[in-house]
Protein backbone atom coordinates (compact mmCIF):
# COMPACT_ATOMS: atom_id res chain seq x y z
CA UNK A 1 -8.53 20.77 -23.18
CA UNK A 2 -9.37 23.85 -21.22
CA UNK A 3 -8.70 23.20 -17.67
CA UNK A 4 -10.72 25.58 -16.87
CA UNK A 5 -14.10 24.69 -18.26
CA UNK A 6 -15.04 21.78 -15.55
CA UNK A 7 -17.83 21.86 -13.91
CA UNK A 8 -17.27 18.80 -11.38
CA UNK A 9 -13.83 19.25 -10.55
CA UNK A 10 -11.41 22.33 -10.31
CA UNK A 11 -7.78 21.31 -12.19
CA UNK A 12 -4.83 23.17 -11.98
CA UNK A 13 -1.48 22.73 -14.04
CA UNK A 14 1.53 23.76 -12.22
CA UNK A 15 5.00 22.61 -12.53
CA UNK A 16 4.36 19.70 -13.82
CA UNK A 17 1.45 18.69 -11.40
CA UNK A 18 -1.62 18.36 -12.34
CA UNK A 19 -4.08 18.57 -9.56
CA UNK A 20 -7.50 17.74 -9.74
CA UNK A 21 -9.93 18.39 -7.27
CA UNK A 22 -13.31 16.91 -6.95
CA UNK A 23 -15.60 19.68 -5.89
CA UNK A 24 -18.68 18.94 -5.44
CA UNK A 25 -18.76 19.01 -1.46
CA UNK A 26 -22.34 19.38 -1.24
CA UNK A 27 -23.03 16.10 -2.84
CA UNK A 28 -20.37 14.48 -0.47
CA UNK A 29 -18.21 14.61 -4.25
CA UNK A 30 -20.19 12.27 -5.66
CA UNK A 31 -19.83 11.41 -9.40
CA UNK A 32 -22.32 12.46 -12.20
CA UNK A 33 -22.39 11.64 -15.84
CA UNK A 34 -20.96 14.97 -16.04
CA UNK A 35 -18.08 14.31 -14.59
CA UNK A 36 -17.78 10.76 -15.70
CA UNK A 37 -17.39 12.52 -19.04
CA UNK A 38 -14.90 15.64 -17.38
CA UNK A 39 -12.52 12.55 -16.22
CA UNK A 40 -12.42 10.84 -19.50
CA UNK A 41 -10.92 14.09 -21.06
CA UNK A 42 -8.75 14.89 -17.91
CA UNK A 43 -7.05 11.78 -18.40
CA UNK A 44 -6.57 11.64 -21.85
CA UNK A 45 -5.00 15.61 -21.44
CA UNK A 46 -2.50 14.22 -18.88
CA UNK A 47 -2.13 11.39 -21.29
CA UNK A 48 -0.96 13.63 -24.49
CA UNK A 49 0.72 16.47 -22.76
CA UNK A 50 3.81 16.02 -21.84
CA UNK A 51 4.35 18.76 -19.35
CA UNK A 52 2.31 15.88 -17.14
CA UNK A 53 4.64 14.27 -15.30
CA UNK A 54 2.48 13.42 -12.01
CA UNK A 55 -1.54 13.85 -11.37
CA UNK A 56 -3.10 14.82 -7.52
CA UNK A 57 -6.56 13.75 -6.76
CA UNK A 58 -8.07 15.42 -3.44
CA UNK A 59 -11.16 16.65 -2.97
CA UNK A 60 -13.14 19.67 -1.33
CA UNK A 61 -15.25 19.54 1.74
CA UNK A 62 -14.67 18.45 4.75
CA UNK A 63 -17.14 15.50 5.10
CA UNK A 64 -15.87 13.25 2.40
CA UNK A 65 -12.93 12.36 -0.50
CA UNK A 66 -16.27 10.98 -2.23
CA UNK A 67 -19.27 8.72 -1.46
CA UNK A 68 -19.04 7.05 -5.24
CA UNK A 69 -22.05 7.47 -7.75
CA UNK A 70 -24.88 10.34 -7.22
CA UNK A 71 -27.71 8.27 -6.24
CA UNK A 72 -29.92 11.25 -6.79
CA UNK A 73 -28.46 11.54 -10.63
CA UNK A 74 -28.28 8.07 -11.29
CA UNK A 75 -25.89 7.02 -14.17
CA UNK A 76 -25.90 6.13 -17.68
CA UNK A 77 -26.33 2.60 -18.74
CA UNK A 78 -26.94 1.35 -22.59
CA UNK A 79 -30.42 0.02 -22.25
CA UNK A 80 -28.51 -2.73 -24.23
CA UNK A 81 -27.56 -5.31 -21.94
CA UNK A 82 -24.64 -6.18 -24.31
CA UNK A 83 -23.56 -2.49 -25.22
CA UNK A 84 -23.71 -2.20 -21.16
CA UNK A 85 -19.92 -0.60 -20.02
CA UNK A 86 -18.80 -0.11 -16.25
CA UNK A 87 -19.23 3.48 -15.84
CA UNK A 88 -16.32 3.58 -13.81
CA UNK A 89 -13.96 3.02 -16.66
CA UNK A 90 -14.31 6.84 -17.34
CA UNK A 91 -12.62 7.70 -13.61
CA UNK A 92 -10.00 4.95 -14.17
CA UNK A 93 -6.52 6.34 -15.54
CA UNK A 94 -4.85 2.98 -16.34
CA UNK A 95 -7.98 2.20 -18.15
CA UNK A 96 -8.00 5.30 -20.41
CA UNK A 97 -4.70 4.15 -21.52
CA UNK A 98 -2.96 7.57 -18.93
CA UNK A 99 0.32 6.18 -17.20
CA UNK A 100 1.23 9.20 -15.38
CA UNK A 101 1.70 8.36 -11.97
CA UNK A 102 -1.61 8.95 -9.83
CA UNK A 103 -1.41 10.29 -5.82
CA UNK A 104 -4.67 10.31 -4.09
CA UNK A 105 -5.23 12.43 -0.89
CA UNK A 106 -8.11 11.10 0.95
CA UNK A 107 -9.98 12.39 4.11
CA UNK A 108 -13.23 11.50 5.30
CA UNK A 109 -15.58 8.97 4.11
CA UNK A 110 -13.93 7.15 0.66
CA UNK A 111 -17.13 4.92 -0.14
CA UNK A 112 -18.31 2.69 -3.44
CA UNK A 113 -17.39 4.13 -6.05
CA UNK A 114 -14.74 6.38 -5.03
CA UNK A 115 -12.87 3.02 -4.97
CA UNK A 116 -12.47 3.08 -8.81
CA UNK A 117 -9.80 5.99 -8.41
CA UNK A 118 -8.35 4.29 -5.20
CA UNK A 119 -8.02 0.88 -7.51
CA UNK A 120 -5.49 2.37 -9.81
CA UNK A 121 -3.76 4.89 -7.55
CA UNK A 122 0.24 4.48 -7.25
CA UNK A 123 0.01 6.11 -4.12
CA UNK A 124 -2.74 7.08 -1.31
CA UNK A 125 -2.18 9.35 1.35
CA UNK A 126 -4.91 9.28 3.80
CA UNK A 127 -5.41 11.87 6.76
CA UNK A 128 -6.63 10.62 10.36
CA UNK A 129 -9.98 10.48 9.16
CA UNK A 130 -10.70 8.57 6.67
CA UNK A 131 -13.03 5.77 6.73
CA UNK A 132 -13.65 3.09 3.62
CA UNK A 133 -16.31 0.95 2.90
CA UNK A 134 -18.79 0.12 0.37
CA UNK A 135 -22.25 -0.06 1.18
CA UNK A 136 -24.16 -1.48 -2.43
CA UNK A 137 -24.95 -4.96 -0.54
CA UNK A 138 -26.75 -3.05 2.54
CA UNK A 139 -28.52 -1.44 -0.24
CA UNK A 140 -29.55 -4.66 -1.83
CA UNK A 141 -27.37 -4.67 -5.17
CA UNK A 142 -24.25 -6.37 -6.38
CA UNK A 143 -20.41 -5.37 -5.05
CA UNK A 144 -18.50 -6.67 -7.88
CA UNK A 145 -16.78 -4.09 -10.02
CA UNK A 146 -15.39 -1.57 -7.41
CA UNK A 147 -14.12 -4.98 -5.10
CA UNK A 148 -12.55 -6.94 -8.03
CA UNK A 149 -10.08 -3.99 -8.63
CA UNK A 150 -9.62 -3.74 -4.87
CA UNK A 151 -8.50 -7.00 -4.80
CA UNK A 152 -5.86 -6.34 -6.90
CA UNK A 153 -4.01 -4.60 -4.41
CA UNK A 154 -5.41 -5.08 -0.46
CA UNK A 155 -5.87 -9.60 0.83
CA UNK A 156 -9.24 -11.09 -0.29
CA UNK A 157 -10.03 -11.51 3.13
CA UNK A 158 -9.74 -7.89 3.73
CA UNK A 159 -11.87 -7.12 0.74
CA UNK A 160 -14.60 -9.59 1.72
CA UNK A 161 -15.37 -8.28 4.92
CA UNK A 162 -15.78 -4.53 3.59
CA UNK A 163 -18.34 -6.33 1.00
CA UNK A 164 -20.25 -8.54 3.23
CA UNK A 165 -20.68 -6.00 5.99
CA UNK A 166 -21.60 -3.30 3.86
CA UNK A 167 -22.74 0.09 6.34
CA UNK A 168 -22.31 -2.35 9.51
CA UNK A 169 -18.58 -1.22 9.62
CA UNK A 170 -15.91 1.06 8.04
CA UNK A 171 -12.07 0.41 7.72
CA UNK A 172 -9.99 3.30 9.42
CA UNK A 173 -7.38 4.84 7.90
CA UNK A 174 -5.06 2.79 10.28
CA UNK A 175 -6.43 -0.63 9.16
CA UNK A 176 -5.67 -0.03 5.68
CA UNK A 177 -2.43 1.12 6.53
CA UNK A 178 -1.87 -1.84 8.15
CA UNK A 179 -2.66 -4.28 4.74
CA UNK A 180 -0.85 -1.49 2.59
CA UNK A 181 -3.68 0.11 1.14
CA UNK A 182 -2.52 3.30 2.01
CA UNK A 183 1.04 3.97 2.34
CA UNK A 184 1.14 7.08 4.62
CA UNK A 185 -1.32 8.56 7.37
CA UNK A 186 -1.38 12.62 8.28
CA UNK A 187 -2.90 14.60 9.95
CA UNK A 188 -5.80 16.51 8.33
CA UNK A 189 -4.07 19.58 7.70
CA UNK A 190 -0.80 18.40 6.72
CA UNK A 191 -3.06 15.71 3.70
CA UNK A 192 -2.48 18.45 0.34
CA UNK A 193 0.76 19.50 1.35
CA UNK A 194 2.19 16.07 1.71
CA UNK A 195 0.46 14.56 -1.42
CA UNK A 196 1.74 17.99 -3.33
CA UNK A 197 5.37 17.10 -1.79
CA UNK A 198 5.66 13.99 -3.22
CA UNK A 199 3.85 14.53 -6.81
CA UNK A 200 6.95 17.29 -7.15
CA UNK A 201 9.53 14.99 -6.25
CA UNK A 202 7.73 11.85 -9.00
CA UNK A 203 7.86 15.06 -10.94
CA UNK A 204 11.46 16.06 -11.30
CA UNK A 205 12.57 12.75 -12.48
CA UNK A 206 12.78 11.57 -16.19
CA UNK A 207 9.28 11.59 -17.04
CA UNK A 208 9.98 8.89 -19.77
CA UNK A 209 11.55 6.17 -16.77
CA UNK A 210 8.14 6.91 -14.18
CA UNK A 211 5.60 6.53 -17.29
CA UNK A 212 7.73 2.82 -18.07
CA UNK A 213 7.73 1.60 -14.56
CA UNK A 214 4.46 2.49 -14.04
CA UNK A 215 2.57 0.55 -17.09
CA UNK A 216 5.39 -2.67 -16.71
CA UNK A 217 4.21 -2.65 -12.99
CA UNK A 218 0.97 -2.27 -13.61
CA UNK A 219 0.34 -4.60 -16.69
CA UNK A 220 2.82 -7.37 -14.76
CA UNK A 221 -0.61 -7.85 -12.53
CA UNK A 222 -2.78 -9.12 -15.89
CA UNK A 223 0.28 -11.28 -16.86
CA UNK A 224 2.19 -14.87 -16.47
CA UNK A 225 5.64 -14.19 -14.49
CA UNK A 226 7.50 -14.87 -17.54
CA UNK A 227 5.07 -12.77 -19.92
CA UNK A 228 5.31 -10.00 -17.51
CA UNK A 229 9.29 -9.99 -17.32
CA UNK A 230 9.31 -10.55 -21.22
CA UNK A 231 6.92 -7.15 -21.71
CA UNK A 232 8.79 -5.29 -18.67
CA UNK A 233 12.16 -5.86 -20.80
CA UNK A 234 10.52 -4.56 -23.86
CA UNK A 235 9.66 -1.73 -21.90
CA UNK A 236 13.14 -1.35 -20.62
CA UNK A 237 14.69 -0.91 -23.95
CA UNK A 238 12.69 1.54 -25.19
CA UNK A 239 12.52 3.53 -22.25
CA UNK A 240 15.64 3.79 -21.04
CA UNK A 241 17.41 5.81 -23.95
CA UNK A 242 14.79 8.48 -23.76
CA UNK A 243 14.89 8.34 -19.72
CA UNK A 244 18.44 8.20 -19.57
CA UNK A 245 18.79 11.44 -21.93
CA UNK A 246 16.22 13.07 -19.75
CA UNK A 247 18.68 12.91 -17.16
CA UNK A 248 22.38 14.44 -16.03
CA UNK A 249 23.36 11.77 -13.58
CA UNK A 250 26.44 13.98 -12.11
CA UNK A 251 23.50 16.16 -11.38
CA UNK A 252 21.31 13.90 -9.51
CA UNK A 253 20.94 14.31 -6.04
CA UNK A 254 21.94 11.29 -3.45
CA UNK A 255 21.70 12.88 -0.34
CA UNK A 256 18.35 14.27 0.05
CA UNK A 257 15.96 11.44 0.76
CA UNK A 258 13.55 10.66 3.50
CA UNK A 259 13.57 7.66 5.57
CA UNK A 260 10.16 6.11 6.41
């Protein structure tokens, strides 16, 4: 893939981090078809190359990480009913089969659909302002694919109320640090640096031991207890001799770690 042939998004390979940016700040980074299809390829480049160790997702503008779908544009659906797909399979990585880990830097409004990238992040970093909601009941249709990931990872409850109420109210960046959607708040001009910060430090350890974790971790969740464990040990023997080759233990460092 050329990185440099998007349209939607700028992406940028650099020691081992890929970072993507949405850029489309006019349109509060709203997705298209076109990039719909510009994710699907990102994702299955970070997939196959393996100088990918870690992926960034931030955006441009100062208004908004992204408002979900282009109203404007629309969005292609099969005029099939049973050929239909959820478009937001394309922005998913887990579910284009990529398990490099995934940081997301968000700022500003983080709305509908830009919940699909949020749903299968490892980590989120949000600065001060960032607001989340999802407004497709105040607008009269369905909230059902964007929640049901969601609820995956924040309490029902929590997921309910940012349903029901729709545009009536948006969850601050401290409220879903509170129920562990996010993991870290900054302040807006601090949001790339730190998200770059901790993308290098996925990135310098044996690729082959972060991809493992991440799909046993994240496939545990569609899984039994005992299923899961029985897959996450197949995972752990044939990870660990490539990750442990990856690695000179003498060499890693014990010392230098951050409390939080």
């Amino acid at each position: 893939m050329d990185l440099t042939g998007t349209t939607t998004v700028i992406a940028e390979l650099k020691d081992h981090v890929l970072t993507i940016t949405l850029d489309r700040p006019d349109k509060l980074n709203s997705f298209t078809d076109t990039m719909r299809a510009e994710f699907r390829e990102l994702w299955h480049y970070a997939s196959e190359t393996d100088d990918v160790h870690v992926v960034v997702l931030r955006a441009n503008g100062e208004r908004a990480f992204s408002t979900g779908v282009d109203v404007h544009e629309g969005t292609f659906l099969s005029d099939n009913v049973f050929s239909r797909r959820d478009p937001g399979v394309d922005l998913s990585p887990k579910q284009n089969n990529c398990w490099k880990p995934l940081v997301c830097a968000v700022h500003g409004m983080v709305a509908g659909g830009a919940l699909y990238w949020l749903n299968e992040a490892d980590i989120i970093v949000a600065s001060e302002d960032a607001q989340f909601f999802d407004p497709h009941v105040s607008y009269g249709m369905v909230a059902a694919l964007e929640p049901i990931g969601l609820a995956h990872r924040i309490p029902i409850g929590e997921v309910l109320r940012m349903v029901l109420l729709g545009l009536d109210e948006r969850m601050s960046a401290k409220r879903a640090y509170e129920i562990g959607f996010v993991s870290e708040i900054v302040a807006r001009d601090a949001l790339w640096d730190r998200a770059q910060k901790l993308a290098e430090r996925i990135a310098a350890k044996p690729p082959a031991a972060i991809q493992g974790s991440i799909r046993a971790i994240w496939e545990s969740k569609d899984r039994t207890r005992s299923h899961a464990l029985a897959a996450g040990m197949m995972y752990t023997d044939l990870g660990n001799p490539i990750g442990l080759a990856q690695v000179d233990r003498s060499q890693v460092p014990t010392r230098d770690y951050e409390v939080r």
